[in-house]
N, C-alpha and C. Protein backbone atom coordinates (compact mmCIF):
# COMPACT_ATOMS: atom_id res chain seq x y z
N UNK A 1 -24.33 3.75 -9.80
CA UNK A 1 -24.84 3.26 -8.53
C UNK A 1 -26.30 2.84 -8.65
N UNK A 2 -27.14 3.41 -9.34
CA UNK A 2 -28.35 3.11 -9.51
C UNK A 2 -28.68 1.95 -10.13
N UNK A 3 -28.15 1.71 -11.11
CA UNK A 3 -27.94 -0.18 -11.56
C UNK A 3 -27.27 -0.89 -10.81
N UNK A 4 -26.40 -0.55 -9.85
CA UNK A 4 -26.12 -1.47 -8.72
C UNK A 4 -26.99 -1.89 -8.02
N UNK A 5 -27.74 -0.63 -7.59
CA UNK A 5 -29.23 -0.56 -6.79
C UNK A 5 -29.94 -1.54 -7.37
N UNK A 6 -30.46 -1.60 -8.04
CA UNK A 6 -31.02 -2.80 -8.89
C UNK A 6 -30.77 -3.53 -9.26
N UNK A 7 -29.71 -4.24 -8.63
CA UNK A 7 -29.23 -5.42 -8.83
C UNK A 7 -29.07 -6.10 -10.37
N UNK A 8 -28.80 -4.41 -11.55
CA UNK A 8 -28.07 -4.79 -12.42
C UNK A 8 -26.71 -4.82 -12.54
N UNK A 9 -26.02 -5.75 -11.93
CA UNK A 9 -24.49 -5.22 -11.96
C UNK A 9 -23.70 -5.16 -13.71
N UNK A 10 -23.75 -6.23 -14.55
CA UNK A 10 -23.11 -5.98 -15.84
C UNK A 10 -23.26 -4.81 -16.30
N UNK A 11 -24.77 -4.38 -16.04
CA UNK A 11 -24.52 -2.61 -16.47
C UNK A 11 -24.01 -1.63 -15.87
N UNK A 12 -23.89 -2.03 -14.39
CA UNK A 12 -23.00 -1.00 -13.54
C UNK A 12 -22.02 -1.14 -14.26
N UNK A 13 -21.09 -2.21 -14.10
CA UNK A 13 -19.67 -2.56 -14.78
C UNK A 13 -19.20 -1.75 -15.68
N UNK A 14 -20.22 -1.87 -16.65
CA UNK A 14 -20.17 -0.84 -17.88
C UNK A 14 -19.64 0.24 -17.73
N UNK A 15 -20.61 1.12 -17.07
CA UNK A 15 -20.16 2.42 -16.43
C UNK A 15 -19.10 2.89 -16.01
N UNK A 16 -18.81 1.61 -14.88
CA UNK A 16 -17.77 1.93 -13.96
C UNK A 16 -16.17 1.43 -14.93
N UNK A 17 -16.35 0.50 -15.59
CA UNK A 17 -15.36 0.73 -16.59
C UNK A 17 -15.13 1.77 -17.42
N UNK A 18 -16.23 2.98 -18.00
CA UNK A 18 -15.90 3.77 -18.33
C UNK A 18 -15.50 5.21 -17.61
N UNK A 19 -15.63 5.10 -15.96
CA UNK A 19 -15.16 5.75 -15.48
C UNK A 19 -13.91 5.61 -14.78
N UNK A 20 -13.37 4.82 -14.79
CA UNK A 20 -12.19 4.12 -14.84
C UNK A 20 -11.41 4.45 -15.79
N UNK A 21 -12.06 4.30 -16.82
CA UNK A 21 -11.06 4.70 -18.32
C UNK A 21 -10.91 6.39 -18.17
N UNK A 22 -12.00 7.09 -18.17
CA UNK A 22 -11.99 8.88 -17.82
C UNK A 22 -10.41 8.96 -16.77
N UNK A 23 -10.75 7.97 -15.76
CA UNK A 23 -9.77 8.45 -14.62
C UNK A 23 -9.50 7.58 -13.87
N UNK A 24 -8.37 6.77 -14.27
CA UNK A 24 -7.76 5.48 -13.42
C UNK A 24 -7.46 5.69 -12.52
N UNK A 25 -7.73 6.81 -11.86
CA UNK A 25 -7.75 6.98 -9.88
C UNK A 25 -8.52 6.82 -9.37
N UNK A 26 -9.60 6.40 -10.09
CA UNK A 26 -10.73 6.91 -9.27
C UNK A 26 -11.09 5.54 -8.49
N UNK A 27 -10.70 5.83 -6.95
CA UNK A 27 -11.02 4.84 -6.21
C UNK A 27 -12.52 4.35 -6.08
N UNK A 28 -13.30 4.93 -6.27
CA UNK A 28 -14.71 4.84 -5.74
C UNK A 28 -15.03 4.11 -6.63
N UNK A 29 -15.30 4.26 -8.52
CA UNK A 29 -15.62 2.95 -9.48
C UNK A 29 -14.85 1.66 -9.43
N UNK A 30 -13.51 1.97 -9.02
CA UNK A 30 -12.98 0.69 -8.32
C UNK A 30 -13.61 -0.10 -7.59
N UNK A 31 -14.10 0.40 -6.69
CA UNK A 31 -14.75 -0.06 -5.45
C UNK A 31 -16.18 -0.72 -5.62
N UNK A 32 -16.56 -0.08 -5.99
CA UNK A 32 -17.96 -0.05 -6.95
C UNK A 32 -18.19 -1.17 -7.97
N UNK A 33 -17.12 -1.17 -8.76
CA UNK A 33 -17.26 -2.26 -9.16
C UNK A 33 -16.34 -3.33 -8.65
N UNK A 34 -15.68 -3.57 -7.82
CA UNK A 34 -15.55 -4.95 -6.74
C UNK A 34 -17.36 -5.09 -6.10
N UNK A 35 -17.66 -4.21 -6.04
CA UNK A 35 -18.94 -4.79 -5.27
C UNK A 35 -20.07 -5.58 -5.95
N UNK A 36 -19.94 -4.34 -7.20
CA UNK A 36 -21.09 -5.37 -8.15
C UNK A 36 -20.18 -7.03 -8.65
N UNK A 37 -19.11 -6.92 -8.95
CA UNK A 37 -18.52 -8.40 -8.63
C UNK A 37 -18.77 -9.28 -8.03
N UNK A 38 -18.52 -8.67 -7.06
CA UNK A 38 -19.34 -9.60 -5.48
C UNK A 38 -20.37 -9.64 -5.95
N UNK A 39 -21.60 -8.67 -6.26
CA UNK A 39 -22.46 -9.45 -6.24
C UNK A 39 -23.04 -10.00 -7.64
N UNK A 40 -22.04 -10.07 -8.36
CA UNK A 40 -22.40 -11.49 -9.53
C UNK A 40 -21.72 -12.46 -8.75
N UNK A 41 -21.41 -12.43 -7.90
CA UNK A 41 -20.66 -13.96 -7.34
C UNK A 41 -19.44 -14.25 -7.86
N UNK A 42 -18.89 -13.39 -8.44
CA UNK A 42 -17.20 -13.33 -8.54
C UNK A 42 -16.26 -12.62 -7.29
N UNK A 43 -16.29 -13.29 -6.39
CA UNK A 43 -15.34 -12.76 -5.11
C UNK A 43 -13.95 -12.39 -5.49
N UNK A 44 -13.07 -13.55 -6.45
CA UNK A 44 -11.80 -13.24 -6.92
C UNK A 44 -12.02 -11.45 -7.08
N UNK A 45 -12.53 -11.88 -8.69
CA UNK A 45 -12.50 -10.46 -9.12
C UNK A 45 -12.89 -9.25 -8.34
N UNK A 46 -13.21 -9.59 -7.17
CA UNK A 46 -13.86 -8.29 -6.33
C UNK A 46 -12.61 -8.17 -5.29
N UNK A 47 -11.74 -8.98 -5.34
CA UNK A 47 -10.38 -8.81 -4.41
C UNK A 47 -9.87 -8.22 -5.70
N UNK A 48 -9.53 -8.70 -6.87
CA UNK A 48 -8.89 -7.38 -7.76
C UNK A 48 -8.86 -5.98 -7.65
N UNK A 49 -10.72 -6.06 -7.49
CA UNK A 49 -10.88 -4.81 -7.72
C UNK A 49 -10.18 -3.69 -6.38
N UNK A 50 -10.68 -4.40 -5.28
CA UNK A 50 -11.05 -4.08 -4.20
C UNK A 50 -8.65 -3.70 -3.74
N UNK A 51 -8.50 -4.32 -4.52
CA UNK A 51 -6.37 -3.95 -4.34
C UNK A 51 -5.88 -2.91 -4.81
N UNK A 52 -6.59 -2.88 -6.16
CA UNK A 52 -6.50 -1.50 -7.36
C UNK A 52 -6.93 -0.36 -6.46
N UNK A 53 -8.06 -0.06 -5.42
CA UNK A 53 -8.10 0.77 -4.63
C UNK A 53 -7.19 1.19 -3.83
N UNK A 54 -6.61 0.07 -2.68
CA UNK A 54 -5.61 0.00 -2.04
C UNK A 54 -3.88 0.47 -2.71
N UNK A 55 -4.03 0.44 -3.57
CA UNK A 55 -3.04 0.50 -4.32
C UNK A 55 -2.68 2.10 -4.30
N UNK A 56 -4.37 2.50 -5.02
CA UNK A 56 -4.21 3.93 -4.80
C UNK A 56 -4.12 4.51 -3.55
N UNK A 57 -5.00 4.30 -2.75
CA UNK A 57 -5.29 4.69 -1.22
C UNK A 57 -5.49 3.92 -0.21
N UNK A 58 -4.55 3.77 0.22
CA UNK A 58 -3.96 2.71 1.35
C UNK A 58 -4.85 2.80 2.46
N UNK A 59 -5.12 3.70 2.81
CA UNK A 59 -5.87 4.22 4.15
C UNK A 59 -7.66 4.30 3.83
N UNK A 60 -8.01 3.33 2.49
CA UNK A 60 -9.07 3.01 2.38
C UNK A 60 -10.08 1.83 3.19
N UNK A 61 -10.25 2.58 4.50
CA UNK A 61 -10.79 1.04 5.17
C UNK A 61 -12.23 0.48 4.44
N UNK A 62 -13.06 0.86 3.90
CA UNK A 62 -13.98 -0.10 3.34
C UNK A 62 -13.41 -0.84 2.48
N UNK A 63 -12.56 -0.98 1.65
CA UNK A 63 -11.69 -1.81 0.72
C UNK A 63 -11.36 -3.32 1.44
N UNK A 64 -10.65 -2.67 2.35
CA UNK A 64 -10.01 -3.52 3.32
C UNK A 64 -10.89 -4.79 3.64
N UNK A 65 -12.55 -3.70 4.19
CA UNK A 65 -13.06 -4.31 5.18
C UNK A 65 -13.86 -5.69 4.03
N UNK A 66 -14.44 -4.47 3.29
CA UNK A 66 -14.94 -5.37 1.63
C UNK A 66 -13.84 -6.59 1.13
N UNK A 67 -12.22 -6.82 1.07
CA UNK A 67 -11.67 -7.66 0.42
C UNK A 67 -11.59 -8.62 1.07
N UNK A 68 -11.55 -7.93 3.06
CA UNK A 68 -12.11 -9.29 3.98
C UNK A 68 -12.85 -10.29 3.55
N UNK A 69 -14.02 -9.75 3.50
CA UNK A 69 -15.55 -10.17 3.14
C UNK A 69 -15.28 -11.01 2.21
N UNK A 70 -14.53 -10.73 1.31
CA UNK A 70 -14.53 -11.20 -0.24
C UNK A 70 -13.61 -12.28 0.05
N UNK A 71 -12.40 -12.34 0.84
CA UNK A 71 -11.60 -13.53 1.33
C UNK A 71 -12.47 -14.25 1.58
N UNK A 72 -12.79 -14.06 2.77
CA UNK A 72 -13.97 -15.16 3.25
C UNK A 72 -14.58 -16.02 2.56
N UNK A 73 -15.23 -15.40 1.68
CA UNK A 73 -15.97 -16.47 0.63
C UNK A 73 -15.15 -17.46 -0.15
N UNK A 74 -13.98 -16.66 -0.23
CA UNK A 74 -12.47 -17.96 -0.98
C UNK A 74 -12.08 -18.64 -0.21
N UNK A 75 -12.82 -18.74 1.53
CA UNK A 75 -12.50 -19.32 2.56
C UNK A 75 -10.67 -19.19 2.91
N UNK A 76 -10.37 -17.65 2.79
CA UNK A 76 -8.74 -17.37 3.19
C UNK A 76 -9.15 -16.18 4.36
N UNK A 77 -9.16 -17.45 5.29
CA UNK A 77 -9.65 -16.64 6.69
C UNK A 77 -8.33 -16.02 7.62
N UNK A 78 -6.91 -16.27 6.79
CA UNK A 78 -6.33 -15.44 7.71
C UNK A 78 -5.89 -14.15 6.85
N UNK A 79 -6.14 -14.23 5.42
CA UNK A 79 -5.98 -13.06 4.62
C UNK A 79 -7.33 -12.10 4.96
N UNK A 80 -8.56 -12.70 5.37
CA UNK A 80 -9.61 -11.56 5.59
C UNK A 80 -9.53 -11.17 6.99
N UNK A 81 -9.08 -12.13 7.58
CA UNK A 81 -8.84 -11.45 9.24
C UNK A 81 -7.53 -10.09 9.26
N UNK A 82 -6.30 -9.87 8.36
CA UNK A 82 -5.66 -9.25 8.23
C UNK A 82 -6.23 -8.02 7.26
N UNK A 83 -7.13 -8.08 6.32
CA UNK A 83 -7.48 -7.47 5.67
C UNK A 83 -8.90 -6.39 7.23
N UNK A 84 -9.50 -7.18 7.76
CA UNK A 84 -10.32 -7.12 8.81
C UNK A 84 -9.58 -5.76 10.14
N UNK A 85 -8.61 -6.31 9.92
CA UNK A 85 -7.10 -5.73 10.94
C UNK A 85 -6.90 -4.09 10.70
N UNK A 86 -6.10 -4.24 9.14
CA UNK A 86 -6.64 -3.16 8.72
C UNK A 86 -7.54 -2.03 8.46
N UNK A 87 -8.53 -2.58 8.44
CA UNK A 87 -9.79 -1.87 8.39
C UNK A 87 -10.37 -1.30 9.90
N UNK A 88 -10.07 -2.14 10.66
CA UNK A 88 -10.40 -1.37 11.79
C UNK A 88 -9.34 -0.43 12.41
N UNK A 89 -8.47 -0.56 12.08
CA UNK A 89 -7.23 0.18 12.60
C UNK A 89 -7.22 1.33 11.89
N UNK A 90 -8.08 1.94 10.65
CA UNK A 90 -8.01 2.99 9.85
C UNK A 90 -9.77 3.55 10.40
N UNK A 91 -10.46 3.13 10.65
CA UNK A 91 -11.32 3.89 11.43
C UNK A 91 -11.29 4.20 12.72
N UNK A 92 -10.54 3.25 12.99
CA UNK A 92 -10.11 4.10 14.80
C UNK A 92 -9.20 4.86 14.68
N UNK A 93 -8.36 5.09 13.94
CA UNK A 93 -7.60 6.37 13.61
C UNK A 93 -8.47 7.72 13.50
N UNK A 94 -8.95 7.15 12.52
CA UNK A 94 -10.44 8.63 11.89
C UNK A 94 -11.46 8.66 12.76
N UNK A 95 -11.24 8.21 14.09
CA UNK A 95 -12.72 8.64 15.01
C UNK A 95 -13.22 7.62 14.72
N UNK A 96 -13.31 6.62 13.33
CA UNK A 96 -15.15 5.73 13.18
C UNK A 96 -15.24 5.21 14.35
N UNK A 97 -15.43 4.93 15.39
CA UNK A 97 -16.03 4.23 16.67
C UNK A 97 -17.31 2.97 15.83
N UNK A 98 -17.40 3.17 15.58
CA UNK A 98 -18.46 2.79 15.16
C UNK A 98 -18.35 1.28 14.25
N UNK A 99 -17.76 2.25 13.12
CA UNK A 99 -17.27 0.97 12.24
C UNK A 99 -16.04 -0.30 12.65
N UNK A 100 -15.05 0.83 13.69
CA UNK A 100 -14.08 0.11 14.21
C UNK A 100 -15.08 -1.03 15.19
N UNK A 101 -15.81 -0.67 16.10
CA UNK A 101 -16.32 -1.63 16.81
C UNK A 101 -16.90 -2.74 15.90
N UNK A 102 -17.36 -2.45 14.66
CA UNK A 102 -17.93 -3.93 13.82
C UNK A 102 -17.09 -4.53 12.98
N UNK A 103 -15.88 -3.74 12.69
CA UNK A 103 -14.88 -4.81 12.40
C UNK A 103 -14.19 -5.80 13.55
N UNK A 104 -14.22 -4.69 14.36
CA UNK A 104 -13.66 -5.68 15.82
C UNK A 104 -14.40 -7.11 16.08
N UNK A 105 -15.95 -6.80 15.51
CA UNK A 105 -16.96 -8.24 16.01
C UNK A 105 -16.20 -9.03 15.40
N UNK A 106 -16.38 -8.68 13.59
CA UNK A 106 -15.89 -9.72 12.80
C UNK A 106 -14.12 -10.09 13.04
N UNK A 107 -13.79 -9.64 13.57
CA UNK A 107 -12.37 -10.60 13.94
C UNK A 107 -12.52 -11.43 15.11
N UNK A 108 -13.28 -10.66 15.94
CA UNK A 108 -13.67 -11.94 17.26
C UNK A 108 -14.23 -12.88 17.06
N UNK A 109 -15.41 -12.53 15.99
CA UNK A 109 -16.17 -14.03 15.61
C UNK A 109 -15.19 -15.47 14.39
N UNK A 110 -14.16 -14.75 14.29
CA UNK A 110 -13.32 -15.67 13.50
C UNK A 110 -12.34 -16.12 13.77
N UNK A 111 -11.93 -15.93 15.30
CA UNK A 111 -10.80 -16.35 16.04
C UNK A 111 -10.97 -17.37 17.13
């Protein structure tokens, strides 16, 4: 995370590929590295990443909300609005009020 922080992502990658290799469950270097993806400007690969989570843990709404995001930029606005869907529907389950209300923006602002 700290080379993420610093906007070294290839060396995050690194990492997070080797924690990946330790433990191919681990949703969070998944995640982690969809993000540093994103931010080398590979969106594809950050919907890879960002499924491999989902895959494991379905009821992962930042994934969701993140592969939105990451649609978007591939301009597949009804795959991130569904991805968007999801994500708010798994924090209003869990109480998020919060987060559910800002996924809610981003589907209103895209409809």
């Amino acid at each position: 995370l700290e080379k993420a922080q610093r906007k070294d992502y290839q060396g995050a990658i690194v990492l997070y590929n080797q924690a990946i290799a330790r433990d191919p469950q681990n949703t969070e270097a998944f995640f982690q590295r969809g993000q540093a993806r994103d931010g080398l400007g590979d969106p594809q690969s950050a919907i890879k990443n960002y499924s491999l989570v989902l895959q494991i843990d379905p009821n992962h709404g930042a994934a969701y909300s993140a592969r939105g995001d990451a649609r978007l930029k591939l301009k597949d606005r009804s795959g991130a609005l569904e991805d968007y869907q999801h994500a708010a529907d798994i924090y209003a389950s869990a109480g998020d009020s919060e987060r559910a209300k800002a996924i809610t923006a981003k589907i209103k602002a895209l409809q």
